[in-house]
PDB file of N, CA and C in Angstrom:
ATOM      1  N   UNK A   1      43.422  33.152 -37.992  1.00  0.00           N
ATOM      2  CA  UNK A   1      43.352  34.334 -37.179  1.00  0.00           C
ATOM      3  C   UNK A   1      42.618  33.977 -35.885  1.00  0.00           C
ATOM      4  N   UNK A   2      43.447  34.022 -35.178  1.00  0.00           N
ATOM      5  CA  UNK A   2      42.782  33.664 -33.612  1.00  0.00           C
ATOM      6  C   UNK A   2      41.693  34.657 -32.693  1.00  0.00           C
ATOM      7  N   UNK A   3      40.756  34.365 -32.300  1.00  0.00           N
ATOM      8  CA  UNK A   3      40.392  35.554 -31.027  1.00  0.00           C
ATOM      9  C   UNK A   3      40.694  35.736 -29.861  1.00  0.00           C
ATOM     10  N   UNK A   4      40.996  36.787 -29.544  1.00  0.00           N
ATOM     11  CA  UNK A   4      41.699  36.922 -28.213  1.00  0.00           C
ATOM     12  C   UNK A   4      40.424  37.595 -27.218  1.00  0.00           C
ATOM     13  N   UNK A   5      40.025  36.743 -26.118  1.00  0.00           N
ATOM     14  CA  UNK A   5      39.151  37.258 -25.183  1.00  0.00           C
ATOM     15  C   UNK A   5      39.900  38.019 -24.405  1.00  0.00           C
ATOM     16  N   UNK A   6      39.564  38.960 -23.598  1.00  0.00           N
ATOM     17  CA  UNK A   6      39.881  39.526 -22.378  1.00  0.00           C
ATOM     18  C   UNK A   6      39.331  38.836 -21.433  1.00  0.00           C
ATOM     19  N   UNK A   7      40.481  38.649 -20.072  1.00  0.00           N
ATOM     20  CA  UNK A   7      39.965  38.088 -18.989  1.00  0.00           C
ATOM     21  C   UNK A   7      38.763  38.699 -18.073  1.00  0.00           C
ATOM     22  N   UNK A   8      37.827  37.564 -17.482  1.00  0.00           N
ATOM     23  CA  UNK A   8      36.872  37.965 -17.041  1.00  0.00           C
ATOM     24  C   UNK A   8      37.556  39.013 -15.458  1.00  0.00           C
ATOM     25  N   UNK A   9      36.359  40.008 -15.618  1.00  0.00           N
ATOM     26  CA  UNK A   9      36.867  40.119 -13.989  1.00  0.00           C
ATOM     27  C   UNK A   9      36.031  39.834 -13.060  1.00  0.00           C
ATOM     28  N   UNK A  10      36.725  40.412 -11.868  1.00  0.00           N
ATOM     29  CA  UNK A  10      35.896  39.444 -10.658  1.00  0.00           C
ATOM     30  C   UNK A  10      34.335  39.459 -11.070  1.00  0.00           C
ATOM     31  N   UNK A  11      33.874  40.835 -11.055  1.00  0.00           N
ATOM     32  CA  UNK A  11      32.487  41.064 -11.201  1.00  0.00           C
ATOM     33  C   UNK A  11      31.735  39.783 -11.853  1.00  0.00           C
ATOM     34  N   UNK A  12      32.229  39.544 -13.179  1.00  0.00           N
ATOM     35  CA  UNK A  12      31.901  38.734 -14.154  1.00  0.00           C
ATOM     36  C   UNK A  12      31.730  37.349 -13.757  1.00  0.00           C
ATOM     37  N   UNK A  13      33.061  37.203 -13.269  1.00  0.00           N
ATOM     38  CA  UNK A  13      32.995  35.777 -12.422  1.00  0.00           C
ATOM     39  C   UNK A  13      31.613  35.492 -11.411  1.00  0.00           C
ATOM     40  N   UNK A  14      31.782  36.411 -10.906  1.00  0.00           N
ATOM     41  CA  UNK A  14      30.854  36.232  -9.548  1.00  0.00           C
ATOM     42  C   UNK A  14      29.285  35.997 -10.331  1.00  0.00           C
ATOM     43  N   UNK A  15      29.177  36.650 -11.224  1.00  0.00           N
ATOM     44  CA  UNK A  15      27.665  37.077 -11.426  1.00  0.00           C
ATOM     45  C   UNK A  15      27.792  35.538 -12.857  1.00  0.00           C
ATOM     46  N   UNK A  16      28.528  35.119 -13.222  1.00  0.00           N
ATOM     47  CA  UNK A  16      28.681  33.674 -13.673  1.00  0.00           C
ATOM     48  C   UNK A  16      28.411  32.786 -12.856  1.00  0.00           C
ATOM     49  N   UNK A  17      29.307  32.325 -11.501  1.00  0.00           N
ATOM     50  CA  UNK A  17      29.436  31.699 -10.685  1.00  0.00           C
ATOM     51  C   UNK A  17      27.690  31.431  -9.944  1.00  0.00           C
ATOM     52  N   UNK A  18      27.176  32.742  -9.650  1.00  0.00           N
ATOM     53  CA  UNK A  18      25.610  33.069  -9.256  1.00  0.00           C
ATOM     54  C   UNK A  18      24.382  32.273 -10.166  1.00  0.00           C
ATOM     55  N   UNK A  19      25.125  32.588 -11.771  1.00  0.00           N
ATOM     56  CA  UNK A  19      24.354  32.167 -12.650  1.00  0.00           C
ATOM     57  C   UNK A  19      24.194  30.443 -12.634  1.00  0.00           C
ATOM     58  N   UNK A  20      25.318  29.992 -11.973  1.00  0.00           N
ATOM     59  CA  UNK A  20      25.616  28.744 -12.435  1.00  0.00           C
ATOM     60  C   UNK A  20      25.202  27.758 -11.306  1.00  0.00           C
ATOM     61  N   UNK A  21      25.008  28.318 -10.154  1.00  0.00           N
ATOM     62  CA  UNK A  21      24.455  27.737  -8.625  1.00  0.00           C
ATOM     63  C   UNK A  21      23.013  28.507  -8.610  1.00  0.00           C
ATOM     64  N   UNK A  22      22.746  28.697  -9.100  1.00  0.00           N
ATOM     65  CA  UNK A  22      20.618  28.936  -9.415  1.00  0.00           C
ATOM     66  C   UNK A  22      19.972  27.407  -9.657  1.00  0.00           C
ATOM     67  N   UNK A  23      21.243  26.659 -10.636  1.00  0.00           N
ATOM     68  CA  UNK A  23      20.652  25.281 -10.800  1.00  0.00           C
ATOM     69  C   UNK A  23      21.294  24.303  -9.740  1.00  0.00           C
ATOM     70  N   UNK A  24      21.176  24.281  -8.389  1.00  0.00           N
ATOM     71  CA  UNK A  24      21.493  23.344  -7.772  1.00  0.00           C
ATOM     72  C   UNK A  24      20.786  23.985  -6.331  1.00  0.00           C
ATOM     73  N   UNK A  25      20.205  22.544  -6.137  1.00  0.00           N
ATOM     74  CA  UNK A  25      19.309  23.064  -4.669  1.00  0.00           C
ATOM     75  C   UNK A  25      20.093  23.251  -3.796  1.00  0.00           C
ATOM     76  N   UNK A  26      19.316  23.894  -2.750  1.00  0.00           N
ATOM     77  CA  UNK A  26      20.164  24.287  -1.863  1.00  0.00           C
ATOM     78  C   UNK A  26      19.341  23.209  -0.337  1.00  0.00           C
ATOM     79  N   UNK A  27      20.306  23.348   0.629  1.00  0.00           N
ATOM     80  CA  UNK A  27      19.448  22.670   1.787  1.00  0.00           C
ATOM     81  C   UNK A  27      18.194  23.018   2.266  1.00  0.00           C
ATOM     82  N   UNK A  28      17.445  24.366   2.074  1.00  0.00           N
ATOM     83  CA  UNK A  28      16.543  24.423   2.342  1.00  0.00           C
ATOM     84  C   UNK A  28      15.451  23.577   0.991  1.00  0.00           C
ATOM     85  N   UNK A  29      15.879  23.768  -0.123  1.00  0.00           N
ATOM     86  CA  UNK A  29      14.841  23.366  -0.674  1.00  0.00           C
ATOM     87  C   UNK A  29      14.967  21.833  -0.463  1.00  0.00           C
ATOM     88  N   UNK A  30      16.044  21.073  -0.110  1.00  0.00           N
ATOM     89  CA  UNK A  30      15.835  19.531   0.167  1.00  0.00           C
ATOM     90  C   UNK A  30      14.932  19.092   1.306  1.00  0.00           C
ATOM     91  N   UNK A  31      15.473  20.025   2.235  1.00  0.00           N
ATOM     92  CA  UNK A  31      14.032  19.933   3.359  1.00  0.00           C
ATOM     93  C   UNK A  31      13.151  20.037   2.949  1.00  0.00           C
ATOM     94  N   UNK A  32      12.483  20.756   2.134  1.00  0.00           N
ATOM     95  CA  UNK A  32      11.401  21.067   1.650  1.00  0.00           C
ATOM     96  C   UNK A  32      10.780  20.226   1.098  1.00  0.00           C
ATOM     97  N   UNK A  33      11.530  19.606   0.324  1.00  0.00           N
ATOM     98  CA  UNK A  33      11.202  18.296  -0.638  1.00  0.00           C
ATOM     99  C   UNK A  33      10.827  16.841  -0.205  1.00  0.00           C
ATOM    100  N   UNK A  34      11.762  17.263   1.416  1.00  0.00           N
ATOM    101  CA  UNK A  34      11.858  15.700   2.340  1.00  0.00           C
ATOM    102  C   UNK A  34      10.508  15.664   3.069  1.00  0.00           C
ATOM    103  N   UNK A  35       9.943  17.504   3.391  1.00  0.00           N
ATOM    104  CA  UNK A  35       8.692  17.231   3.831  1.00  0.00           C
ATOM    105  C   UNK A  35       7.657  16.950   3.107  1.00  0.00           C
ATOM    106  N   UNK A  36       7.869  17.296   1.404  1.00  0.00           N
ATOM    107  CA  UNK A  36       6.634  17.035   0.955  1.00  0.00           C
ATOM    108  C   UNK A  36       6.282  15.516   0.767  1.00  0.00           C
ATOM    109  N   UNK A  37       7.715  15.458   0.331  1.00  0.00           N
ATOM    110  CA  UNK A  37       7.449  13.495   0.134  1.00  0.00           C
ATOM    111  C   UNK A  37       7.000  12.704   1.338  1.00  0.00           C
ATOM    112  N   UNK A  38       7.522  13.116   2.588  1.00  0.00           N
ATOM    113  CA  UNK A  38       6.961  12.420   3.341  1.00  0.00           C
ATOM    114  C   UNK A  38       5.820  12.705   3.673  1.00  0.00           C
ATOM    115  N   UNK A  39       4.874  13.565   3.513  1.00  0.00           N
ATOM    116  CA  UNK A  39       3.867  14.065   3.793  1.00  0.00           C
ATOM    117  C   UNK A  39       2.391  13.406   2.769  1.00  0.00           C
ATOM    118  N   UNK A  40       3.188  12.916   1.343  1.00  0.00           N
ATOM    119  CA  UNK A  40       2.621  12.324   0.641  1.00  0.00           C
ATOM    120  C   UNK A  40       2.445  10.895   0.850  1.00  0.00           C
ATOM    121  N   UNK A  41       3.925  10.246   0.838  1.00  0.00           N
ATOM    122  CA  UNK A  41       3.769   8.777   1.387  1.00  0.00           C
ATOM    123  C   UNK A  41       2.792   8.992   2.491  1.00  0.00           C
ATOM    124  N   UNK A  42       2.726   9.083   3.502  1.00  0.00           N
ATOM    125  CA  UNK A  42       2.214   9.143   4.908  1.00  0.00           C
ATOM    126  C   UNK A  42       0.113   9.191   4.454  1.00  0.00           C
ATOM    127  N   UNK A  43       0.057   9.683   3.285  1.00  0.00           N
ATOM    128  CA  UNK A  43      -1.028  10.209   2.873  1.00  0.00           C
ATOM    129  C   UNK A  43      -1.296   8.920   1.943  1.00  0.00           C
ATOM    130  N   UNK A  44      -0.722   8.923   1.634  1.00  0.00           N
ATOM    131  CA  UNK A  44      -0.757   7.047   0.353  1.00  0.00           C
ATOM    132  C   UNK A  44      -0.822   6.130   1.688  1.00  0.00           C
ATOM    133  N   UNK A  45       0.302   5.700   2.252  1.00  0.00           N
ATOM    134  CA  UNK A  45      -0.217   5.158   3.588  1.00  0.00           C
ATOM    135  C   UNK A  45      -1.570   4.473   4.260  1.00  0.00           C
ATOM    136  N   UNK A  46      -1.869   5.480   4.096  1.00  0.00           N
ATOM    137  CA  UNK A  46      -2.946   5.992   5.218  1.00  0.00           C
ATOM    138  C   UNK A  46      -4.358   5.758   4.237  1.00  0.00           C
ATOM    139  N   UNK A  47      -3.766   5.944   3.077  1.00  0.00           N
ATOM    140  CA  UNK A  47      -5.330   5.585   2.042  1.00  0.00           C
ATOM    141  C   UNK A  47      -5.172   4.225   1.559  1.00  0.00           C
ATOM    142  N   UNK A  48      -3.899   3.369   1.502  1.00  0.00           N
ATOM    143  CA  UNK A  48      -3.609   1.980   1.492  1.00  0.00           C
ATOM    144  C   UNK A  48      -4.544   1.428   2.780  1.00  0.00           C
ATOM    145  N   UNK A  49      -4.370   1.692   3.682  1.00  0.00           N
ATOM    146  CA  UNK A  49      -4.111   0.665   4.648  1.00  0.00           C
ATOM    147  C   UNK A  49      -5.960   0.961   4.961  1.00  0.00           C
ATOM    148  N   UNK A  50      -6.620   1.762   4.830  1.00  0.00           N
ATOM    149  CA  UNK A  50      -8.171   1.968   4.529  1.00  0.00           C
ATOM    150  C   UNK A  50      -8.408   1.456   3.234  1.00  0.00           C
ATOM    151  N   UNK A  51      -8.129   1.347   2.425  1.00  0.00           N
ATOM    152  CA  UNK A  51      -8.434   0.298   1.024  1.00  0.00           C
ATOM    153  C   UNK A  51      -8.204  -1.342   1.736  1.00  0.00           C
ATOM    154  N   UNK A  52      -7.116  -1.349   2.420  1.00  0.00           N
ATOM    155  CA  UNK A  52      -7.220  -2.933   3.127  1.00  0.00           C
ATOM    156  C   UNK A  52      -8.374  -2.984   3.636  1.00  0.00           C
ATOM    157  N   UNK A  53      -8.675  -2.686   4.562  1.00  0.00           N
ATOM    158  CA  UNK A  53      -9.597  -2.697   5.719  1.00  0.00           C
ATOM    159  C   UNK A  53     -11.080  -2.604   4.893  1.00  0.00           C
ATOM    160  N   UNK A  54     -11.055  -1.819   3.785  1.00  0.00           N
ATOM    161  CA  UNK A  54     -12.543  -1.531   3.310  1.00  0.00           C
ATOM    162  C   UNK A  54     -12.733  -3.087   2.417  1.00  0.00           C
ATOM    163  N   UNK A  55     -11.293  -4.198   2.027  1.00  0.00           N
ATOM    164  CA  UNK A  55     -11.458  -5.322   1.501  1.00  0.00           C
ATOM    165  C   UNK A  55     -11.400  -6.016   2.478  1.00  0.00           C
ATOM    166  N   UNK A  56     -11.170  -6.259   3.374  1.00  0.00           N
ATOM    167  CA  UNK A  56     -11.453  -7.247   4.604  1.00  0.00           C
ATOM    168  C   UNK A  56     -13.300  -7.478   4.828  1.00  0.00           C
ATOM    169  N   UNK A  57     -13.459  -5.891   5.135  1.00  0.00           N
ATOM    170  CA  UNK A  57     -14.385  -6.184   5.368  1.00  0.00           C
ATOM    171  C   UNK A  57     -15.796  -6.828   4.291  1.00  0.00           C
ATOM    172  N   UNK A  58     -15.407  -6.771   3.018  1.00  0.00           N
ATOM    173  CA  UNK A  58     -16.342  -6.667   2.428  1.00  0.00           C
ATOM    174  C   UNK A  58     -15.847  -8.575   1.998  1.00  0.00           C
ATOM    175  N   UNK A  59     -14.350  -8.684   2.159  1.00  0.00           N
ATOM    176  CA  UNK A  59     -14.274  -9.952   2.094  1.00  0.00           C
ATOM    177  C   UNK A  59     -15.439 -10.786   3.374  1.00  0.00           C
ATOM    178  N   UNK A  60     -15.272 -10.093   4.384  1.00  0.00           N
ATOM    179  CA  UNK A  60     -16.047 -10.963   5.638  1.00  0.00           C
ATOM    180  C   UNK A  60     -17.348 -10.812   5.030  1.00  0.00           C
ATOM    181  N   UNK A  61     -18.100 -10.208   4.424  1.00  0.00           N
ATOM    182  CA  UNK A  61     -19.115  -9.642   4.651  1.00  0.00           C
ATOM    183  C   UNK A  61     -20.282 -10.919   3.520  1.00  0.00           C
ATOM    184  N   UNK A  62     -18.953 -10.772   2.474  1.00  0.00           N
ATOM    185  CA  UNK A  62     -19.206 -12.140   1.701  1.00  0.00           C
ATOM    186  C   UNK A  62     -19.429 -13.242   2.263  1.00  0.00           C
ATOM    187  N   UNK A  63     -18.190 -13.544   3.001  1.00  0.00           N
ATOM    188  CA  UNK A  63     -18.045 -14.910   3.537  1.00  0.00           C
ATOM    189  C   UNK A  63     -19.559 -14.862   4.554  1.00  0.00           C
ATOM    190  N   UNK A  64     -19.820 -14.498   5.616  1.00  0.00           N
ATOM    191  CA  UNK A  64     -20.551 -14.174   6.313  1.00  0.00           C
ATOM    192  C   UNK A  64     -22.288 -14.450   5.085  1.00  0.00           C
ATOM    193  N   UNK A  65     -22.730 -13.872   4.298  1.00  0.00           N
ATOM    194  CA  UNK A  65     -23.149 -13.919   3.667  1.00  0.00           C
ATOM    195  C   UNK A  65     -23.886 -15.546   2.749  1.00  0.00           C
ATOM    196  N   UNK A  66     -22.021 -15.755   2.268  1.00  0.00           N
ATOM    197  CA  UNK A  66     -22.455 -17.210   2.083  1.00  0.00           C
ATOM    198  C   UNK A  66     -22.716 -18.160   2.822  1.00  0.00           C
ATOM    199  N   UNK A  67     -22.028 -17.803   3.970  1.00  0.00           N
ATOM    200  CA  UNK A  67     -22.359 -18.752   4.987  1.00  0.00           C
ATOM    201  C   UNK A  67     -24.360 -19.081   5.830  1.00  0.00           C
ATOM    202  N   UNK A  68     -24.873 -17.813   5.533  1.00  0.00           N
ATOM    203  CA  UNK A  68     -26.364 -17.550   6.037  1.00  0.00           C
ATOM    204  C   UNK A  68     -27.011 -18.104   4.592  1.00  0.00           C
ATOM    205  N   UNK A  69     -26.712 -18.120   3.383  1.00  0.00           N
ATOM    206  CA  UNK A  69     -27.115 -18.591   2.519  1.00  0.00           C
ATOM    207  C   UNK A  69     -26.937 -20.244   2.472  1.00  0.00           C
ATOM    208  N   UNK A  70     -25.905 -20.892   2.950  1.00  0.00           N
ATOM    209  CA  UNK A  70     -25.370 -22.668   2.233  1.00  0.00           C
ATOM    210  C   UNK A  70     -26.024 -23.014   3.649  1.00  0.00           C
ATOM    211  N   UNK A  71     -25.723 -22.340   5.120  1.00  0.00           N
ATOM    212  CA  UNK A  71     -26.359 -22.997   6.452  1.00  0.00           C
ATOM    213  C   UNK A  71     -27.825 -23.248   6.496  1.00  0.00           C
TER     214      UNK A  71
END
């Protein structure tokens, strides 16, 4: 014994169709996303390249160091 649906109508469709594009971003939220990420890298960045600099110096600071100590 088979079931027989009735066809959807438009209404149905539409408010399916609505249901079914809720899960897919839209361009604004990719912008959104492009600014946060870059906003983060840029922030990692920026705390990398001060982690270098804070080992440079403490590399010199050594060297410098041993050097007033062995001279």
């Amino acid at each position: 014994m088979a079931v027989e649906e009735a066809p959807l109508t438009r209404s149905e469709l539409r408010d399916e169709l609505d249901r079914i594009l809720r899960h897919y971003a839209t361009k604004a939220d990719l912008a959104a996303l492009e600014t946060r990420l870059t906003a983060a890298m840029a922030s990692q960045t920026r705390w990398l390249a001060g982690l270098v600099l804070a080992a440079a110096a403490a590399a010199a600071g050594v060297v410098i160091a041993v050097d007033r100590l062995a001279g």
